[in-house]
Structure formats: C-alpha cells, structure tokens
PDB file of N, CA and C in Angstrom:
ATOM      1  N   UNK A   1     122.865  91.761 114.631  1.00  0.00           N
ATOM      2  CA  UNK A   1     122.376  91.478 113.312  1.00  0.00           C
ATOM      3  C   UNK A   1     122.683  90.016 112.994  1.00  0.00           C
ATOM      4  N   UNK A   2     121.584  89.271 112.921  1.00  0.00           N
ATOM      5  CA  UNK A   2     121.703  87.746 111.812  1.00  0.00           C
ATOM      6  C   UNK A   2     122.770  87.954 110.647  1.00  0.00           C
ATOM      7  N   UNK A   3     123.485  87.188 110.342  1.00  0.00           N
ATOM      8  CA  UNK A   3     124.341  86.586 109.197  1.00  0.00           C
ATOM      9  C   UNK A   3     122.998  86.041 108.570  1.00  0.00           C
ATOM     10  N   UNK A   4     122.956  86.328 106.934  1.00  0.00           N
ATOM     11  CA  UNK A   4     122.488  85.187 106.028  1.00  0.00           C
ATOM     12  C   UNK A   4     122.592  83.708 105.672  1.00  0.00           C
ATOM     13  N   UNK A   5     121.777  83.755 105.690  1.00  0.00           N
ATOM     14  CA  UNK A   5     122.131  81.913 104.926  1.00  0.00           C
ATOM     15  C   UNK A   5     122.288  81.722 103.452  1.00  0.00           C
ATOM     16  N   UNK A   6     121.417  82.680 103.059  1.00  0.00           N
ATOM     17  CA  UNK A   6     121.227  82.441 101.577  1.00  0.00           C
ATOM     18  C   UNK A   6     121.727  84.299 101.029  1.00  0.00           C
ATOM     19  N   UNK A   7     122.207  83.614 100.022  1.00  0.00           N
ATOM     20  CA  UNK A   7     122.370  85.144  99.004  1.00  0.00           C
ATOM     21  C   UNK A   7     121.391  86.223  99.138  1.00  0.00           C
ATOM     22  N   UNK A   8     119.963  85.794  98.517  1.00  0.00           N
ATOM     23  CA  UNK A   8     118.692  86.552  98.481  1.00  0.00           C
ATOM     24  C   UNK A   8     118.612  86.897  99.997  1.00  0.00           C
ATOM     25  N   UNK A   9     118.777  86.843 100.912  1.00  0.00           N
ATOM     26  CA  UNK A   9     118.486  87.436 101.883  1.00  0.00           C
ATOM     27  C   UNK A   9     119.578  88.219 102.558  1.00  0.00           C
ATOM     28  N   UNK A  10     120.503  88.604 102.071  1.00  0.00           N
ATOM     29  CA  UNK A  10     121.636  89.112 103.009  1.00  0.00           C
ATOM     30  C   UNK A  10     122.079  90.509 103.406  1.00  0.00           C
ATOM     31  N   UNK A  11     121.854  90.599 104.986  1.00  0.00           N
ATOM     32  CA  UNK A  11     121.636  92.106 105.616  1.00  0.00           C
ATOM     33  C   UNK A  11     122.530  92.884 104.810  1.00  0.00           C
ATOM     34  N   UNK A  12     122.372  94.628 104.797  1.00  0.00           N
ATOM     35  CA  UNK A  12     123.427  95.030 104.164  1.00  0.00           C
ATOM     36  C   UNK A  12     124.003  96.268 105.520  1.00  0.00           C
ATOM     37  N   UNK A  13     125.499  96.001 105.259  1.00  0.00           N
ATOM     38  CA  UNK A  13     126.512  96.546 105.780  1.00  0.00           C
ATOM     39  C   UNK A  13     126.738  98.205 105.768  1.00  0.00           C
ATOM     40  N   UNK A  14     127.182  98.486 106.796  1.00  0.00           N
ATOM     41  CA  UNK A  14     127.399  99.857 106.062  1.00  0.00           C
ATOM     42  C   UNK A  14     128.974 100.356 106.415  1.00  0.00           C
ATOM     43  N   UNK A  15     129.848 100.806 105.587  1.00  0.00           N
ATOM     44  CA  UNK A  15     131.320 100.872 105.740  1.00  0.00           C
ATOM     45  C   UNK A  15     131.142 102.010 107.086  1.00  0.00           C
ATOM     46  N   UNK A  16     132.301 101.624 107.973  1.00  0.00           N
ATOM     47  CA  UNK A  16     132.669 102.357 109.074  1.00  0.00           C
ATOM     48  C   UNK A  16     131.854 102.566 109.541  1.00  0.00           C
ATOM     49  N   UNK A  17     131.349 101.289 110.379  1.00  0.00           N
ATOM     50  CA  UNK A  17     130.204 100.666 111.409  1.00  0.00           C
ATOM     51  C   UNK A  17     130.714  99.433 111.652  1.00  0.00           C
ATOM     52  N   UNK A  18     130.366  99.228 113.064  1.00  0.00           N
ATOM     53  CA  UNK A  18     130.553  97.830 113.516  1.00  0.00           C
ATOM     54  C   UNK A  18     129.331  97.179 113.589  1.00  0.00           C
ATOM     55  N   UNK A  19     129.359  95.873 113.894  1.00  0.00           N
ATOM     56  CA  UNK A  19     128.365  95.292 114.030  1.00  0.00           C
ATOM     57  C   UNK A  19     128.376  94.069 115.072  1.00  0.00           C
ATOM     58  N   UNK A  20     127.206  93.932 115.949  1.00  0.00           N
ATOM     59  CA  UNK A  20     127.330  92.425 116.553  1.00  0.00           C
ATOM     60  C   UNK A  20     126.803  91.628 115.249  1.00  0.00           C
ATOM     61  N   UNK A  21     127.182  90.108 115.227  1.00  0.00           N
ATOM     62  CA  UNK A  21     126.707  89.517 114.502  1.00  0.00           C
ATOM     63  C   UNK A  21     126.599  87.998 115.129  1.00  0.00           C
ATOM     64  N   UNK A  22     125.256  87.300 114.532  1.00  0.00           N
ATOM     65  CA  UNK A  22     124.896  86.383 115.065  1.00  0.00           C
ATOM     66  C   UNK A  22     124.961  85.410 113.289  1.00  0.00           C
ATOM     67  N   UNK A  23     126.016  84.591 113.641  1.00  0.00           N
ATOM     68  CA  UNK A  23     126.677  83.851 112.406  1.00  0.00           C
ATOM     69  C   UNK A  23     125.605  82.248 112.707  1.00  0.00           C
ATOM     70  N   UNK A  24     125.644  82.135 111.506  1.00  0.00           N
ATOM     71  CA  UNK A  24     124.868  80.620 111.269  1.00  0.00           C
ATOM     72  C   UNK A  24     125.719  79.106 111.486  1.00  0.00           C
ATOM     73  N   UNK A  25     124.900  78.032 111.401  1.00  0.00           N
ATOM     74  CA  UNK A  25     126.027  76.767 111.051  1.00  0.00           C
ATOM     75  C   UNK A  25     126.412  76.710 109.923  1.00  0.00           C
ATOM     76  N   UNK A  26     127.835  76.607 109.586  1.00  0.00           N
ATOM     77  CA  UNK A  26     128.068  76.545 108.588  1.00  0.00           C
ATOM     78  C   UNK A  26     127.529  75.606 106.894  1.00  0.00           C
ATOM     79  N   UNK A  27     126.521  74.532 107.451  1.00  0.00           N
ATOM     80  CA  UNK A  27     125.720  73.318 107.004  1.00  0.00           C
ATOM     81  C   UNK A  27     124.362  74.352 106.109  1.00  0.00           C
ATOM     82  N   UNK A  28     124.108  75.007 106.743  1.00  0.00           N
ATOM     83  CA  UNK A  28     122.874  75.698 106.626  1.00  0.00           C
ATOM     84  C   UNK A  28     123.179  76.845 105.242  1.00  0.00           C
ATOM     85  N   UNK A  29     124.491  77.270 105.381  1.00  0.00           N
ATOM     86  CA  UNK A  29     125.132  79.112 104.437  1.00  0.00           C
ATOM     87  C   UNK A  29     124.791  78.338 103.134  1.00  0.00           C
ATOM     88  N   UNK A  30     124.512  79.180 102.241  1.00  0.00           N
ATOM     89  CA  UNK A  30     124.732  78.774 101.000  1.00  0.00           C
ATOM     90  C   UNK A  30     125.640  80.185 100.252  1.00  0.00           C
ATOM     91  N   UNK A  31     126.715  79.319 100.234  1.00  0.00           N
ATOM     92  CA  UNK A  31     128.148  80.319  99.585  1.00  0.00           C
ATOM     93  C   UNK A  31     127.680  79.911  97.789  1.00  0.00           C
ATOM     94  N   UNK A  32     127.888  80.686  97.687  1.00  0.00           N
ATOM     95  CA  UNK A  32     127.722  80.839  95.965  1.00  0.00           C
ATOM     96  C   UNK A  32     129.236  80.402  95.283  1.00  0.00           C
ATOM     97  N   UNK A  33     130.084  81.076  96.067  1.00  0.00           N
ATOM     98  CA  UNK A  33     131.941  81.035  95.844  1.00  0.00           C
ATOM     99  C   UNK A  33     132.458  80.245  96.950  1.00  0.00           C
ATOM    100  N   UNK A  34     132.899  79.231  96.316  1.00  0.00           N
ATOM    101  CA  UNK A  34     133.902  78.292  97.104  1.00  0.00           C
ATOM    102  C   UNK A  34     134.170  79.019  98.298  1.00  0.00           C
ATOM    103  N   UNK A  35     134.347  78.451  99.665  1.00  0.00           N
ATOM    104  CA  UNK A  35     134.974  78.933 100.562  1.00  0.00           C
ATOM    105  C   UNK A  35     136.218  78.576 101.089  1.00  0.00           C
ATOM    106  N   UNK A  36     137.489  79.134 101.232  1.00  0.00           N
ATOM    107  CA  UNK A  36     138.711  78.611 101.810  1.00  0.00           C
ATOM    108  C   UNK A  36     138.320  78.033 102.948  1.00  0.00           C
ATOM    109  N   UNK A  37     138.836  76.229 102.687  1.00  0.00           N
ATOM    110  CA  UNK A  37     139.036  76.217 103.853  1.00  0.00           C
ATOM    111  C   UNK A  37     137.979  75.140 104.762  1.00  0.00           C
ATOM    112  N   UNK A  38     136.532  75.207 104.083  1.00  0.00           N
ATOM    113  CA  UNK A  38     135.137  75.157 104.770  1.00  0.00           C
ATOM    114  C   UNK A  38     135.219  73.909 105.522  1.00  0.00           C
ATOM    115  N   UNK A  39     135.089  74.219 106.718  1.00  0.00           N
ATOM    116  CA  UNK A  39     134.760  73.152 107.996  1.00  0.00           C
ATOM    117  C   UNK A  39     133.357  72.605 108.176  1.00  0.00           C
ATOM    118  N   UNK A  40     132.627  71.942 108.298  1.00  0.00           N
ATOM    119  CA  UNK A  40     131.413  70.935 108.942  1.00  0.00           C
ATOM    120  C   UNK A  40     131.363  71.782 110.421  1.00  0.00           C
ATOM    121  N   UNK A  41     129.976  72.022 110.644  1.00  0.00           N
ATOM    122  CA  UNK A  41     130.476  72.138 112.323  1.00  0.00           C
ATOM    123  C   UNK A  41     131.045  73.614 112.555  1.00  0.00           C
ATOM    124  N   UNK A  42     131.049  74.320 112.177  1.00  0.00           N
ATOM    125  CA  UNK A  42     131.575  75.619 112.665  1.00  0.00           C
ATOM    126  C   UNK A  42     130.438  76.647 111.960  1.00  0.00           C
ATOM    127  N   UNK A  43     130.496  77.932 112.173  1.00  0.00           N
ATOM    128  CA  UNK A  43     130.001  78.664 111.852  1.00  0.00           C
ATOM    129  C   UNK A  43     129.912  79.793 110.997  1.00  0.00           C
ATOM    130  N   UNK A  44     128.679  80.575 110.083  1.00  0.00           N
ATOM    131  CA  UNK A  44     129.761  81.076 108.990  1.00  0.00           C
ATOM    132  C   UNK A  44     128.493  82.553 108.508  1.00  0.00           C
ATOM    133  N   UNK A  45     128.479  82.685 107.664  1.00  0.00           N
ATOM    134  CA  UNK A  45     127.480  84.031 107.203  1.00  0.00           C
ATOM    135  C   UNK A  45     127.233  84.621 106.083  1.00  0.00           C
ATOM    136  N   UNK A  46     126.208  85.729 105.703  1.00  0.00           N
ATOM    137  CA  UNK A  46     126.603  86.483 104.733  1.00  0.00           C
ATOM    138  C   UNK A  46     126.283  87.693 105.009  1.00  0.00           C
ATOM    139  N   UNK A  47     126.775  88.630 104.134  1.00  0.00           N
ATOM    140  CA  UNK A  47     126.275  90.034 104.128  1.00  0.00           C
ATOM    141  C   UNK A  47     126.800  90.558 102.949  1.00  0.00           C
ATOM    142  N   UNK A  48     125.880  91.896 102.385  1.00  0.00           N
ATOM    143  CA  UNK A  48     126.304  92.793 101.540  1.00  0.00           C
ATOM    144  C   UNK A  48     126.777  93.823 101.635  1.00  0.00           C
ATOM    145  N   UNK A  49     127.286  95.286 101.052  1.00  0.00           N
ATOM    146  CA  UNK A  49     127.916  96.079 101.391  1.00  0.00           C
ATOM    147  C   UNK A  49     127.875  96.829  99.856  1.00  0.00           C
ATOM    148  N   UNK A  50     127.805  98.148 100.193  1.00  0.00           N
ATOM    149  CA  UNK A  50     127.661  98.344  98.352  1.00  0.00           C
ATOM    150  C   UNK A  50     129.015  99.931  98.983  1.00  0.00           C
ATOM    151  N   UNK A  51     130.261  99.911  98.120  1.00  0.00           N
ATOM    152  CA  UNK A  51     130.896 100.762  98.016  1.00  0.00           C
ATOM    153  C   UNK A  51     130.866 102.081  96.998  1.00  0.00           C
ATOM    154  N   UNK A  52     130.977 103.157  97.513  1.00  0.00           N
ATOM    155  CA  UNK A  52     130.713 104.543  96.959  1.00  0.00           C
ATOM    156  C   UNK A  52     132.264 104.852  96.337  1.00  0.00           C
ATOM    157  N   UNK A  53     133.329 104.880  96.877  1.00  0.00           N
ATOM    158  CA  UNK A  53     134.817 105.407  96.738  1.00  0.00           C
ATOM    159  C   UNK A  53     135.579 104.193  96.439  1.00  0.00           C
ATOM    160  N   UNK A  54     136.600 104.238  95.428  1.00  0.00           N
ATOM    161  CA  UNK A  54     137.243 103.382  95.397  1.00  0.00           C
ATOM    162  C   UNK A  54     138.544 103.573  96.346  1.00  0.00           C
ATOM    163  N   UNK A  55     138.960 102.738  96.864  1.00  0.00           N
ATOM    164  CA  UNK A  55     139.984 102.351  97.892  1.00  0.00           C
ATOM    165  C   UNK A  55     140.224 101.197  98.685  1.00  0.00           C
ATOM    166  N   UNK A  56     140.958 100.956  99.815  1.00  0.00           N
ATOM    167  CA  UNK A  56     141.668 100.281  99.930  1.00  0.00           C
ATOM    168  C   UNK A  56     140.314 100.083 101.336  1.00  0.00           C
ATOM    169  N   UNK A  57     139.414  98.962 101.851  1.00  0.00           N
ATOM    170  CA  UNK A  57     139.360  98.904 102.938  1.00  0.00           C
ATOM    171  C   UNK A  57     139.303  97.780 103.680  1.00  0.00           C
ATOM    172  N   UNK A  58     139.520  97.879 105.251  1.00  0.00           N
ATOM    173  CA  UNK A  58     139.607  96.548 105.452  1.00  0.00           C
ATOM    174  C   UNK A  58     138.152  96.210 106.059  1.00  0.00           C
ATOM    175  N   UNK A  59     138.503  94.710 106.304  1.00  0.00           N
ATOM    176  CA  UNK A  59     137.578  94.117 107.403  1.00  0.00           C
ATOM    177  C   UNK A  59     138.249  93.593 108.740  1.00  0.00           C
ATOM    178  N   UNK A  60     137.383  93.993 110.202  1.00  0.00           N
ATOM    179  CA  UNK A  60     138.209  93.402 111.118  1.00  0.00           C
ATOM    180  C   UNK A  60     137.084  92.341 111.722  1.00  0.00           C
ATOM    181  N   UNK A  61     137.743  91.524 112.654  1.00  0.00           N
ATOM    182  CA  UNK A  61     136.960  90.516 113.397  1.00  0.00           C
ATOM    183  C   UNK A  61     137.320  90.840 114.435  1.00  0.00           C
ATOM    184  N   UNK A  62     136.902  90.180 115.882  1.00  0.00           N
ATOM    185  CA  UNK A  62     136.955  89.907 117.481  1.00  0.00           C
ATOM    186  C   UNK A  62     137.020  88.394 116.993  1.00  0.00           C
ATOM    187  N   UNK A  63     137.450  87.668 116.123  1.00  0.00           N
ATOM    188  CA  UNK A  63     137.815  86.192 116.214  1.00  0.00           C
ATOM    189  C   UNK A  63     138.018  85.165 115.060  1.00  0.00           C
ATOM    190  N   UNK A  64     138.475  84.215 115.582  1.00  0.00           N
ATOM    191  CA  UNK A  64     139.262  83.668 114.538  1.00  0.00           C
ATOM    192  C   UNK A  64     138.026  83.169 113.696  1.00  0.00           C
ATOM    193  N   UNK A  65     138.352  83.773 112.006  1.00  0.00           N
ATOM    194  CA  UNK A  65     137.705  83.156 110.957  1.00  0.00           C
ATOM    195  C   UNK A  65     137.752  83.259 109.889  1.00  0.00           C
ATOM    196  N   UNK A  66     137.776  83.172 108.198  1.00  0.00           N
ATOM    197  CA  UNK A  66     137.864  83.645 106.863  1.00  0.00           C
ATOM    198  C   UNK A  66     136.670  84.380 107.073  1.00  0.00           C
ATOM    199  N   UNK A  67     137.630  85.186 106.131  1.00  0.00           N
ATOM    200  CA  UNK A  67     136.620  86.382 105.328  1.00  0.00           C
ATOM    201  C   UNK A  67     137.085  86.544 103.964  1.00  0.00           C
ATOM    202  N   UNK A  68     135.904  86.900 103.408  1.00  0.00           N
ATOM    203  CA  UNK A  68     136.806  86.292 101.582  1.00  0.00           C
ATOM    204  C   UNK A  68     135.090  87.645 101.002  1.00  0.00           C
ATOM    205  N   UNK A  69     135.563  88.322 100.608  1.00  0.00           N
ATOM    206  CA  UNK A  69     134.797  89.399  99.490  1.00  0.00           C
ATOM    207  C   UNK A  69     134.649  88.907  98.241  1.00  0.00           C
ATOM    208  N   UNK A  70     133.572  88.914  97.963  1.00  0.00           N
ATOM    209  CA  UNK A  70     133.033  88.354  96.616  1.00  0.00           C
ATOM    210  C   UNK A  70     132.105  89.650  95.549  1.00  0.00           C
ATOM    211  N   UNK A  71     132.393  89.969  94.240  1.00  0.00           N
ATOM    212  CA  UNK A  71     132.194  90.760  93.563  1.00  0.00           C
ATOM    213  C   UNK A  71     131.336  90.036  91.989  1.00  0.00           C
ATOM    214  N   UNK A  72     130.535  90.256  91.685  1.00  0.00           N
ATOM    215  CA  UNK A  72     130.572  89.695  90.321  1.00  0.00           C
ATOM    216  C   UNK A  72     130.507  88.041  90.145  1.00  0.00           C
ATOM    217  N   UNK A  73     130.291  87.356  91.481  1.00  0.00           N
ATOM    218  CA  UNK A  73     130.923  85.814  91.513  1.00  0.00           C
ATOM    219  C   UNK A  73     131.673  85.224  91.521  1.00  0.00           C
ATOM    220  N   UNK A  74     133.161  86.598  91.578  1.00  0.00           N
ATOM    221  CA  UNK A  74     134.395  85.939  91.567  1.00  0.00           C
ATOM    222  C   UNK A  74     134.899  86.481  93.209  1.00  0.00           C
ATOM    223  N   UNK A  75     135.659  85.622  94.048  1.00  0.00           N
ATOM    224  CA  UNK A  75     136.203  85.841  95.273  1.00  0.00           C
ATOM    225  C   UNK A  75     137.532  86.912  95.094  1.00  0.00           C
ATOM    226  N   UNK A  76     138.133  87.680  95.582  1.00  0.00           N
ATOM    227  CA  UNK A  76     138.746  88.654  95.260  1.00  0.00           C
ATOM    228  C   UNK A  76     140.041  88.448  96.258  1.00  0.00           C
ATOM    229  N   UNK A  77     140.948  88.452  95.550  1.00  0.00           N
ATOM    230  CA  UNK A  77     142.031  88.695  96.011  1.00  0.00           C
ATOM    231  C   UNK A  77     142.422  89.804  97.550  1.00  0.00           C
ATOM    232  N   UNK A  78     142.864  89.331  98.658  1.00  0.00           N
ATOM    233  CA  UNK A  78     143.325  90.320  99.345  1.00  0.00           C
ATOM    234  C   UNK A  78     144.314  90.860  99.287  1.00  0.00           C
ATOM    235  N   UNK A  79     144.491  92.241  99.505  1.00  0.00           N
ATOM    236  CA  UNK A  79     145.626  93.246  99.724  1.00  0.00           C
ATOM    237  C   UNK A  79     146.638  92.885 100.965  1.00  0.00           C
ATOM    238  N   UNK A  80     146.113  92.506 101.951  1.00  0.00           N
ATOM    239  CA  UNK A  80     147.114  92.188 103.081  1.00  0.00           C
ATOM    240  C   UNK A  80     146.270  91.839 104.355  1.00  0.00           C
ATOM    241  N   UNK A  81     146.935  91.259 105.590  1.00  0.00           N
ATOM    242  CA  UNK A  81     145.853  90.532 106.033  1.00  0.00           C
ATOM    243  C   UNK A  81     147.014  91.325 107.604  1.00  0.00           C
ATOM    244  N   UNK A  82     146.584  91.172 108.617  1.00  0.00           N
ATOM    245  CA  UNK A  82     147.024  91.985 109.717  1.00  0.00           C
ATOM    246  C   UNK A  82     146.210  91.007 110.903  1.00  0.00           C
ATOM    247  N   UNK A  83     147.170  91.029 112.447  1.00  0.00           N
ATOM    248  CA  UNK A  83     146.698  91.073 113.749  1.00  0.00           C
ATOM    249  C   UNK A  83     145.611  92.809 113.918  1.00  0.00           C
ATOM    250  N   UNK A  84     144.541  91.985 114.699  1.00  0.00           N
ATOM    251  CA  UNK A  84     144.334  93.489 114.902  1.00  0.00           C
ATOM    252  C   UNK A  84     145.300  94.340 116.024  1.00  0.00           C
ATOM    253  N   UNK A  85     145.268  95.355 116.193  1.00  0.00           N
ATOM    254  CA  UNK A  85     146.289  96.611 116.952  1.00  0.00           C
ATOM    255  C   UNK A  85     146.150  96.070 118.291  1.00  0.00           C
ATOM    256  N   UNK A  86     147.083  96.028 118.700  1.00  0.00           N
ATOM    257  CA  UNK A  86     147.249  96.214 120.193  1.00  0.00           C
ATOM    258  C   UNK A  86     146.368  96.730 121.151  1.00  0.00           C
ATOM    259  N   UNK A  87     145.609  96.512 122.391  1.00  0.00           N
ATOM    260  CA  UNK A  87     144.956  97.060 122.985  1.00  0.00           C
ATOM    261  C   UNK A  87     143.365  97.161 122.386  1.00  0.00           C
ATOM    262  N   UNK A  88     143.206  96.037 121.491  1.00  0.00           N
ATOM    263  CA  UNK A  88     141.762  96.339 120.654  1.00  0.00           C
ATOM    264  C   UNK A  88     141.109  94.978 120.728  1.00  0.00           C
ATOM    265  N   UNK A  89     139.516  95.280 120.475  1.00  0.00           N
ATOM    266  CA  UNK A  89     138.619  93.444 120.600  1.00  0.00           C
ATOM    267  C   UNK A  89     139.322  93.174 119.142  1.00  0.00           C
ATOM    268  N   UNK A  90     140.099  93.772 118.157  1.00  0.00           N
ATOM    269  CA  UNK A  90     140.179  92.962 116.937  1.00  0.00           C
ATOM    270  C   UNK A  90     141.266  91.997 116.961  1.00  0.00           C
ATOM    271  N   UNK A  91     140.676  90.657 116.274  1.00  0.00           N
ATOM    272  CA  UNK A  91     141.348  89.909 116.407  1.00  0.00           C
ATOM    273  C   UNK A  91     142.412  89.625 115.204  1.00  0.00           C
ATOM    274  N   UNK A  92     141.910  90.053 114.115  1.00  0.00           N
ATOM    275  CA  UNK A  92     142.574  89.832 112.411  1.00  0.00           C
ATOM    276  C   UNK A  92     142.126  91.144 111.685  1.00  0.00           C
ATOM    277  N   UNK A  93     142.472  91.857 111.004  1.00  0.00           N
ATOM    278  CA  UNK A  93     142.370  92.546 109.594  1.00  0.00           C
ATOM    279  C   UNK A  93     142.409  91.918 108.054  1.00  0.00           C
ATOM    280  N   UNK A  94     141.912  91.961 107.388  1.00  0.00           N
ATOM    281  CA  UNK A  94     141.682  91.481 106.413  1.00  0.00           C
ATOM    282  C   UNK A  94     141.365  92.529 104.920  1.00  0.00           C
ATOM    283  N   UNK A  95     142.015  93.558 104.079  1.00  0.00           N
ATOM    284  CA  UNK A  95     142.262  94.181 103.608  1.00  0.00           C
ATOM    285  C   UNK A  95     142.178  93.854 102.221  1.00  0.00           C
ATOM    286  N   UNK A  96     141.028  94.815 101.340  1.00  0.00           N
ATOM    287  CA  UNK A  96     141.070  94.768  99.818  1.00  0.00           C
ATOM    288  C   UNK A  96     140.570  96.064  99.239  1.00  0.00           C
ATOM    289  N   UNK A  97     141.412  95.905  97.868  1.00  0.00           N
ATOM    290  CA  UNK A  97     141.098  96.928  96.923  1.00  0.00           C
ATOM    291  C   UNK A  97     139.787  97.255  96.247  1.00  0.00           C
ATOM    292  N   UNK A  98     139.266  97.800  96.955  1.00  0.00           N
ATOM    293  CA  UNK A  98     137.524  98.036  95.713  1.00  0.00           C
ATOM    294  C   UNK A  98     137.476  99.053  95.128  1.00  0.00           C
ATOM    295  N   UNK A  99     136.496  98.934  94.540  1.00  0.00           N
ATOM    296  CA  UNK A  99     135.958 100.014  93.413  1.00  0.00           C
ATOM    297  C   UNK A  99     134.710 100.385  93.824  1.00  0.00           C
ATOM    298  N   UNK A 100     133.871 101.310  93.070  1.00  0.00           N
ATOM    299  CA  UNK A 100     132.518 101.660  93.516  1.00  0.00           C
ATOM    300  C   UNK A 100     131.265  99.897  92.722  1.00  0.00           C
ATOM    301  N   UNK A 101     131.394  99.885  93.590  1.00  0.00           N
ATOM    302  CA  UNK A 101     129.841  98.564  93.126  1.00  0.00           C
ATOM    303  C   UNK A 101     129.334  98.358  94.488  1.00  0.00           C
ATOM    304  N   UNK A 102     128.650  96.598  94.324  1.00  0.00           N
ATOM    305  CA  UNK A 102     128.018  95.979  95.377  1.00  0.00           C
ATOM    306  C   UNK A 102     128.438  94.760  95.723  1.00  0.00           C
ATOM    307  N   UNK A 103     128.886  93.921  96.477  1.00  0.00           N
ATOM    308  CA  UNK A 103     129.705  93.188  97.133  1.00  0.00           C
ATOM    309  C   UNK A 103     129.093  92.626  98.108  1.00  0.00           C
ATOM    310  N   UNK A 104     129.592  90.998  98.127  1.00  0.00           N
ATOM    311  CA  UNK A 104     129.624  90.436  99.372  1.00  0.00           C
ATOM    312  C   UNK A 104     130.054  89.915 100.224  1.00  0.00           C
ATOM    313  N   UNK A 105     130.065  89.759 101.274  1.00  0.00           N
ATOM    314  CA  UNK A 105     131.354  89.769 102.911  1.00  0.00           C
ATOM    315  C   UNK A 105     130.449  88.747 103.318  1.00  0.00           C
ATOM    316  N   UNK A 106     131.921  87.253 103.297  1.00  0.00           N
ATOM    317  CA  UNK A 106     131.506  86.171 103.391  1.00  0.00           C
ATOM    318  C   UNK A 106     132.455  85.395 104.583  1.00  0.00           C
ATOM    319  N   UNK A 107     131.979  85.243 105.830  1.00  0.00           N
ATOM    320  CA  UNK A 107     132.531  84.982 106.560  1.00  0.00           C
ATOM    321  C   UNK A 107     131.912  83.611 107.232  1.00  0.00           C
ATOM    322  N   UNK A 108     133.440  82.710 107.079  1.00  0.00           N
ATOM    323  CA  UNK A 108     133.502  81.357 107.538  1.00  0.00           C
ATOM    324  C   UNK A 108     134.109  80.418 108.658  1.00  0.00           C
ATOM    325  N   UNK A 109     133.794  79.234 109.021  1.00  0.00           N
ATOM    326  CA  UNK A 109     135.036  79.045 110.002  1.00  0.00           C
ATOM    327  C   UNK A 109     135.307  79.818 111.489  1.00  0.00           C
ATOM    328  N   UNK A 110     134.297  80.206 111.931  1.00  0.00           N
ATOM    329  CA  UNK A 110     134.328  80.321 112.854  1.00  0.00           C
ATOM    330  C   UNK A 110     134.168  79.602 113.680  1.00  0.00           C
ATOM    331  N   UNK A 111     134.656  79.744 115.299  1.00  0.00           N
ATOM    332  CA  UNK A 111     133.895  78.346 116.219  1.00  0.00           C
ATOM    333  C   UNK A 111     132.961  79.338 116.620  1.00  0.00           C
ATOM    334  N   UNK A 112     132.599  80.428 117.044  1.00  0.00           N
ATOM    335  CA  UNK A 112     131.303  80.840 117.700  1.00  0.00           C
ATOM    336  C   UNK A 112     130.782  82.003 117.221  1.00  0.00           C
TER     337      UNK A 112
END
C-alpha cells in the first residue's frame, strides 16, 4: 500500500493488520501537524484509521522512524514507546490511548 502525500487522499488502515507500505519523500507529505523532528531527504506518509473501542493500541514498525497520531488536528500524546519483542521484524512500538473516532497515522523520518 502507497503512504499519502496529502490528507485528502489517505489509504485507510484497518486495526490488527499489517501492512507493506511504500512511504513517500518526505518534500512531497503534506503534514497538517508539525512533525517531530522532520528531516529533508528521508521518507515519510499518511494514513487513516477510524477506531470502534476505546483502548490502549499500539503501532509497530520493521524500522527506524516517528510515528505521531493525529486526532482533531491536534498530535496526541503517547502512552509508551517500546523495542519491538525479541525474535520479531518489529523494530519500535509506539503506544496510545484512543477513543472511538477517526484518526491519522503519520509516519516520518524514515531512511527507506
């Protein structure tokens, strides 16, 4: 699956599913919310995700990069951030509190 560039276009996610993803230059994303961090030259994305249950969930990667959840236009605080487990392609965990809405998973800073 393509990463977005722009808001209006951004694939939507579905909780507890993986995904390949083919991330953009970071020059090209248009982040609506500041991004921690943002490098020139690296690579970055968007996507949506609309939550049913409120709870605690994470996000994992296979590599080094921010991930920052955005709600309402405001970037959201994480719950806790983790190596992925032992013996796994994950490389980081990245963990937050939601509620039932629609959301977006904004991932930056990657090299590939």
């Amino acid at each position: 699956m393509a990463a977005a560039e722009t808001p209006a276009t951004q694939p939507e996610i579905q909780v507890g599913h993986a995904y390949r993803v083919q991330l953009q230059p970071t020059v090209k994303v248009e982040y609506t919310v500041p991004m921690t961090k943002l490098k020139d030259a690296i690579f970055g994305g968007l996507f949506m995700l609309t939550i049913d249950s409120a709870g605690t969930y994470a996000v994992g990667i296979d590599q080094d990069a921010w991930i920052n959840m955005v709600r309402d236009g405001q970037a959201l605080k994480s719950s806790a951030h983790a190596h992925g487990p032992a013996c796994s392609t994950l490389h980081k965990t990245v963990d937050y509190a939601l509620i039932p809405g629609h959301y977006s998973l904004k991932l930056s800073n990657s090299a590939k």
